[in-house]
Protein backbone atom coordinates (compact mmCIF):
# COMPACT_ATOMS: atom_id res chain seq x y z
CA UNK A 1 -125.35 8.06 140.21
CA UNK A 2 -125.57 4.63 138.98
CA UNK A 3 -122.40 2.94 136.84
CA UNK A 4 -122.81 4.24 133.17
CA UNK A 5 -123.52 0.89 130.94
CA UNK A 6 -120.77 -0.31 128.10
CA UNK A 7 -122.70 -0.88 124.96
CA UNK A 8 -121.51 -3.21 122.19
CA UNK A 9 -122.55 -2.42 119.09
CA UNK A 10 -123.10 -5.32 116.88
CA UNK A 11 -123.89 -5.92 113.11
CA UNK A 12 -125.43 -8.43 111.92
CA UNK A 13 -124.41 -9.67 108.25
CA UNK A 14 -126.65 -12.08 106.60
CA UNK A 15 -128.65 -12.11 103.13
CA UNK A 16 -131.90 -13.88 104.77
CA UNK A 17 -133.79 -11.29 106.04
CA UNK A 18 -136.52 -12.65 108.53
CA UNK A 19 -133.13 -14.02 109.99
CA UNK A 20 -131.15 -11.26 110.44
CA UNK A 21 -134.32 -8.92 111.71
CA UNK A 22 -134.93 -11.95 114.54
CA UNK A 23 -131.48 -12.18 115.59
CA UNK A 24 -131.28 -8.10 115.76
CA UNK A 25 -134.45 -7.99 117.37
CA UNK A 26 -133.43 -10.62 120.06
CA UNK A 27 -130.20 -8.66 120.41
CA UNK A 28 -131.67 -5.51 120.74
CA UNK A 29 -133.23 -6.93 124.07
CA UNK A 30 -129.92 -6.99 125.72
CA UNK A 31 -129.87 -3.91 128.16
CA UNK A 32 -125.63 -3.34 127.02
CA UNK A 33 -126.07 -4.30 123.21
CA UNK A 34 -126.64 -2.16 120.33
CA UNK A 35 -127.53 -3.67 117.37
CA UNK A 36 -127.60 -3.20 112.83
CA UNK A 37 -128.20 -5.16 110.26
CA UNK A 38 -126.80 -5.41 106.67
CA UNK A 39 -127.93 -7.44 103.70
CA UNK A 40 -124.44 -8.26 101.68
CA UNK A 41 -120.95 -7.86 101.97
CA UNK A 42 -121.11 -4.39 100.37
CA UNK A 43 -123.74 -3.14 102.86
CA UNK A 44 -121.72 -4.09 105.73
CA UNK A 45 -118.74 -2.52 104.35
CA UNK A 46 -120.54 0.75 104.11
CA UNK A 47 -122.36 0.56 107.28
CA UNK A 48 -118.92 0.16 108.52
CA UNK A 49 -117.43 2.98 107.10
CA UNK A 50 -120.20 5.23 108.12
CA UNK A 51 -120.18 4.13 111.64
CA UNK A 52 -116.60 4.98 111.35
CA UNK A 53 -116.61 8.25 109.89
CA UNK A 54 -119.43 9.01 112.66
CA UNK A 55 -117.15 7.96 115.61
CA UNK A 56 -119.28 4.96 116.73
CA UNK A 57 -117.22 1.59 115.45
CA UNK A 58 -119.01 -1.39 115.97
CA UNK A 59 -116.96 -3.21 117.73
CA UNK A 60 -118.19 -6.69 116.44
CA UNK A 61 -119.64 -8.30 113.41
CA UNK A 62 -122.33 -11.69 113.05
CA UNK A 63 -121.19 -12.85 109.72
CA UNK A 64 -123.38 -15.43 107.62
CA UNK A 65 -120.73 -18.30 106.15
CA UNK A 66 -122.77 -18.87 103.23
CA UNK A 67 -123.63 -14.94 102.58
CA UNK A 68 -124.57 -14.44 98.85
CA UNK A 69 -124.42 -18.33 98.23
CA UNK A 70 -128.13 -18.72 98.66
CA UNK A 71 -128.97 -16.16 96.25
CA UNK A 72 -127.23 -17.86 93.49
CA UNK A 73 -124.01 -15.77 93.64
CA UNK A 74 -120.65 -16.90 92.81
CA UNK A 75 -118.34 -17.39 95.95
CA UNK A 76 -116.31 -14.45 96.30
CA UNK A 77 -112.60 -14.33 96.52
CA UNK A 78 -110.82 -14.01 99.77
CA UNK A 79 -109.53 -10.44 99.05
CA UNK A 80 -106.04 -11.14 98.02
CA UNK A 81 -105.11 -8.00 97.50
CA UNK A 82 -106.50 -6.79 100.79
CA UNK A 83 -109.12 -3.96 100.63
CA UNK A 84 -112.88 -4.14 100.77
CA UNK A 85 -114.13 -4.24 97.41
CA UNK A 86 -117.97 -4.37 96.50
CA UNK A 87 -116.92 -7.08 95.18
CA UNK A 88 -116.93 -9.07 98.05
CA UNK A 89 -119.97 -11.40 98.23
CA UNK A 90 -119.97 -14.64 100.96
CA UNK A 91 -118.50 -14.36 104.17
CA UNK A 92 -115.41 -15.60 104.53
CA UNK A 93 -114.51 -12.85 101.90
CA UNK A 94 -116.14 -9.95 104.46
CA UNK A 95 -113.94 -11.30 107.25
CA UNK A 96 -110.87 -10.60 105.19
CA UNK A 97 -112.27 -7.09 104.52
CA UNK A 98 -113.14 -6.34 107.79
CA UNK A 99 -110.01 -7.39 108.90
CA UNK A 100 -108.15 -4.91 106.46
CA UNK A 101 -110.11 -1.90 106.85
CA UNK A 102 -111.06 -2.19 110.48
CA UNK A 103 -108.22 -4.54 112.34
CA UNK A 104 -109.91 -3.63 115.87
CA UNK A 105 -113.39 -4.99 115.17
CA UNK A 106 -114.08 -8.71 116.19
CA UNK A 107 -116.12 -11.15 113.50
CA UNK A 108 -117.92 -14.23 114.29
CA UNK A 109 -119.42 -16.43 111.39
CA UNK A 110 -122.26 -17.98 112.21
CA UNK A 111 -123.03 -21.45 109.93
CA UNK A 112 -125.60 -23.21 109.51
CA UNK A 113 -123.18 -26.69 109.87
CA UNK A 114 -120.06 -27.49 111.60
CA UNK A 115 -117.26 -27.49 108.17
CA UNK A 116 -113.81 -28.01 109.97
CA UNK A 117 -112.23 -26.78 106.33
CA UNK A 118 -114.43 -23.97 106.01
CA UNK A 119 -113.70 -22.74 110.10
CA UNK A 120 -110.16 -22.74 109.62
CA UNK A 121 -110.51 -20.73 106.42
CA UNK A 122 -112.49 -18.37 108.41
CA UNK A 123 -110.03 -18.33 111.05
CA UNK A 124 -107.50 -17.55 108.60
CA UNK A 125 -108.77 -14.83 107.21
CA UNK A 126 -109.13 -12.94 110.69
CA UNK A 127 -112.62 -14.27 112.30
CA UNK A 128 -112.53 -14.66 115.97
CA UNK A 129 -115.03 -17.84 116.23
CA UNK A 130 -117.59 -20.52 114.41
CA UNK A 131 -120.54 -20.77 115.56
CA UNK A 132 -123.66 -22.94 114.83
CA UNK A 133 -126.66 -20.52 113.57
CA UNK A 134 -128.75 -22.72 115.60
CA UNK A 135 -127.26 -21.87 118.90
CA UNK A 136 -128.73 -20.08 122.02
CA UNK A 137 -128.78 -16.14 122.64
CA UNK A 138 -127.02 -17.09 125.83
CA UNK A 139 -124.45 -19.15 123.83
CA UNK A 140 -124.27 -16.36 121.54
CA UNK A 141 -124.26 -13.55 123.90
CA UNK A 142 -121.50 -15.42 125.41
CA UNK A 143 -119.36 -16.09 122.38
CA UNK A 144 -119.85 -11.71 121.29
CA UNK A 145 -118.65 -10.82 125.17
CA UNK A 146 -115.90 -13.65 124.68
CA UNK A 147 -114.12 -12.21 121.21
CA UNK A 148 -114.34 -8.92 122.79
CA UNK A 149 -111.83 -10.79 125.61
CA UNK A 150 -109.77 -11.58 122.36
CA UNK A 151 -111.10 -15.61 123.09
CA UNK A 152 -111.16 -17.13 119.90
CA UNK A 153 -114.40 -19.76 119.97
CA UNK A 154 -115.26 -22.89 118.23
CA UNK A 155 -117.10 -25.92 119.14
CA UNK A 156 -115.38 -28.67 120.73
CA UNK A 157 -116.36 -31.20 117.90
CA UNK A 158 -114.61 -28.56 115.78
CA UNK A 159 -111.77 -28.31 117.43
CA UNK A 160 -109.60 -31.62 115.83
CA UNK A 161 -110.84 -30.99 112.43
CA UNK A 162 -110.01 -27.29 112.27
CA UNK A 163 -106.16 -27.77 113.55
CA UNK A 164 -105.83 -30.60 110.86
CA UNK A 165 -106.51 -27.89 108.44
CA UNK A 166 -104.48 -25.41 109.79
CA UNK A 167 -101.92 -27.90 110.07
CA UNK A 168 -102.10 -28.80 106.67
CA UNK A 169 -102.18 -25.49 105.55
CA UNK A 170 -99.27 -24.33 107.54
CA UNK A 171 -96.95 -27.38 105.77
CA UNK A 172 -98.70 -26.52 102.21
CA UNK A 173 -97.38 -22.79 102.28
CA UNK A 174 -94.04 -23.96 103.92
CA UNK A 175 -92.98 -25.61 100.92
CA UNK A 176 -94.71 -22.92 98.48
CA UNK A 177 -92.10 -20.55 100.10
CA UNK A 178 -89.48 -23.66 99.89
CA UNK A 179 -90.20 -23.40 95.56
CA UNK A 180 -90.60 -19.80 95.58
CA UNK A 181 -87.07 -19.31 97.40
CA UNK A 182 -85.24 -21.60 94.68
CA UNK A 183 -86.31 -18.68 92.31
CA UNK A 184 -83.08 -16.11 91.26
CA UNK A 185 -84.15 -13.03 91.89
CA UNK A 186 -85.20 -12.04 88.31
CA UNK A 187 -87.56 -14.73 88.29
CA UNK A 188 -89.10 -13.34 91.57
CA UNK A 189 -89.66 -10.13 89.81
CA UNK A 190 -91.39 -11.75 87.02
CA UNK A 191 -93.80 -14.35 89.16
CA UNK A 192 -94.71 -10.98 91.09
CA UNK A 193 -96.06 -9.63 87.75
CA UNK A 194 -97.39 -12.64 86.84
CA UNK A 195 -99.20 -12.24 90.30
CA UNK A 196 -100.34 -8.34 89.18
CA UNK A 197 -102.11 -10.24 86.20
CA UNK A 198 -98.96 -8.97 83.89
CA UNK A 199 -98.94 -10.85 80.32
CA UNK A 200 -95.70 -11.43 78.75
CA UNK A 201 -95.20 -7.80 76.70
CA UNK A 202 -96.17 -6.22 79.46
CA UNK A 203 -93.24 -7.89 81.83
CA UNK A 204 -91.00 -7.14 79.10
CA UNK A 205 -91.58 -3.61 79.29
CA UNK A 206 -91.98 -3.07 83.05
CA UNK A 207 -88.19 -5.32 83.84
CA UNK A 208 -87.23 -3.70 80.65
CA UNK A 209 -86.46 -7.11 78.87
CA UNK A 210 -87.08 -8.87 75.44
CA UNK A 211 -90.33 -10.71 75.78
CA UNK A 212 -88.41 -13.79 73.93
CA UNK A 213 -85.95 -13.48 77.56
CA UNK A 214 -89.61 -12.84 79.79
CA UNK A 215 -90.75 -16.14 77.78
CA UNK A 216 -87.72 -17.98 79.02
CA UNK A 217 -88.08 -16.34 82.63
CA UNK A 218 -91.69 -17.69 82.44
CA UNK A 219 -90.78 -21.26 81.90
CA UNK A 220 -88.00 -21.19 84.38
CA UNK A 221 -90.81 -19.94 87.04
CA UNK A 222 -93.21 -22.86 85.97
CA UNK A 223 -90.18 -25.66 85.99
CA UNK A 224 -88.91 -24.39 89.47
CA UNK A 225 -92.46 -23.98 91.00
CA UNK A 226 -93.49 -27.51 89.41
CA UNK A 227 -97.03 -26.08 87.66
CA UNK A 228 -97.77 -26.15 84.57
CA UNK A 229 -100.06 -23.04 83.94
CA UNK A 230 -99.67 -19.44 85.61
CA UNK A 231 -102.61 -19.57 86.78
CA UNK A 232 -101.19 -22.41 88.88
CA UNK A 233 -98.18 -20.17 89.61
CA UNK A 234 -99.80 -17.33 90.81
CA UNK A 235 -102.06 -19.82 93.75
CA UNK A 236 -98.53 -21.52 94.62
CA UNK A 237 -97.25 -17.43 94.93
CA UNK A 238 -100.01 -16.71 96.88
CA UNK A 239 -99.58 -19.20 99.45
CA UNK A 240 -96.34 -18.48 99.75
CA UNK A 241 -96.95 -15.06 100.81
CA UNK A 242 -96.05 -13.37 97.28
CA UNK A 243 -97.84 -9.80 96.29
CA UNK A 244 -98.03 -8.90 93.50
CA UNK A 245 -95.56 -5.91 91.46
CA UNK A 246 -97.57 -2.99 92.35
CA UNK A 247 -95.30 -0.06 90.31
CA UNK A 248 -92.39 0.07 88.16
CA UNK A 249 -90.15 1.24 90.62
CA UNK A 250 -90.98 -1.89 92.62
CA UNK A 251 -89.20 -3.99 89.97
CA UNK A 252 -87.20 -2.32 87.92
CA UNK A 253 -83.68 -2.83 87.48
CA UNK A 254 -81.89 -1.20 84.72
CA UNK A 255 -79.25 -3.11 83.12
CA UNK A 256 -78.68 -6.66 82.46
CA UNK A 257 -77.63 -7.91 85.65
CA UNK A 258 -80.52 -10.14 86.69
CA UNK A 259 -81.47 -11.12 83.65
């Protein structure tokens, strides 16, 4: 009896549809490769979560950069919060979704330009490579059998660009968690309901505080952080790592002492 074949199950994630049916139908060709397609972020999430609940993970993902962009959509956040939302539209925004609801499977993006900005941002959000939508099945073949290794793979004329940005990145949230650590603790508790989308009374009741002593809190927050909005707050938060208050027990602290 011959050696029974591994098969990698692939999806392929892109909005242009004579695209992803070519590049499924190529793939499909392979003698060891499985392959899907899905239309939108959504889609893919679901096709995940079936595959899941069926025992047969796909074990990695060929994810348009620009998903949803083409069709006039809004880019999509990068899933803050973590989950996998229907909300999520473009690509980036998948790969952080994938990467919470399914940490073992492997993502690629596929662009149609090299963006050394755009690559680390992928990178950050849990992709395993960048790679050119114009390449060849072999190159590609090569690149799905290479994340699978746990190689991460980018083109060469990527390469400086992308550690710039993760470079600059890397100092950017260092001193975001620099500002956030000069907070006192009471004004941690209040940027981390700023960060849940909290308004003012509603701080005031969750910390159990006047909203004229939340106000001040507020302003300390801004001062320290050196923004001027909280919208502005809540970015420099996120950088630094900051979630947001997700219950009342999380924060609350009965008595004065903090405040």
């Amino acid at each position: 009896m011959g050696v029974p074949v591994v098969r990698i199950r692939v999806l392929v994630v892109d909005d242009h549809r004579i695209f992803a049916e070519s590049l499924a139908a190529a793939l499909a060709a392979e003698p060891d490769v499985d392959v899907a397609a899905a239309g939108s972020g959504p889609a893919a999430m679901r096709c995940l979560d079936r595959a899941a609940a069926e025992g047969r993970r796909f074990d990695v993902l060929l994810v348009d950069a620009d998903l949803g962009v083409a069709a006039g959509s809004a880019v999509a956040r990068a899933v803050p919060d973590g989950g996998a939302a229907d909300g999520i539209v473009d690509g980036i925004s998948l790969v952080a979704g994938v990467r919470e609801a399914q940490p073992s499977a492997r993502t690629v993006v596929l662009a149609e330009k090299d963006d050394p900005r755009r690559a680390a941002l992928a990178l950050q959000a849990g992709a395993n490579g960048w790679v050119a939508k114009d390449c060849s099945l072999q190159r590609l073949l090569g690149v799905i059998r290479g994340v699978l290794r746990d190689e991460t793979h980018l083109a060469p004329a990527l390469l400086t660009g992308v550690l710039r940005e993760l470079t600059a990145a890397r100092k950017h949230r260092t001193e975001s968690e620099r500002l956030v650590e000069s907070l006192t603790p009471r004004e941690r508790e209040v940027l981390r309901c700023m960060v849940a989308g909290l308004g003012r009374k509603a701080v005031a009741e969750r910390l159990f505080l006047s909203p004229h002593t939340v106000r001040t809190h507020m302003q300390n927050v801004l001062g320290k952080l050196g923004v001027h909005s909280t919208l502005a707050a809540v970015a420099l938060a996120r950088r630094a790592g900051v979630g947001p208050a997700e219950s009342a027990g999380d924060v609350v602290e009965r008595g004065g002492q903090l405040a």
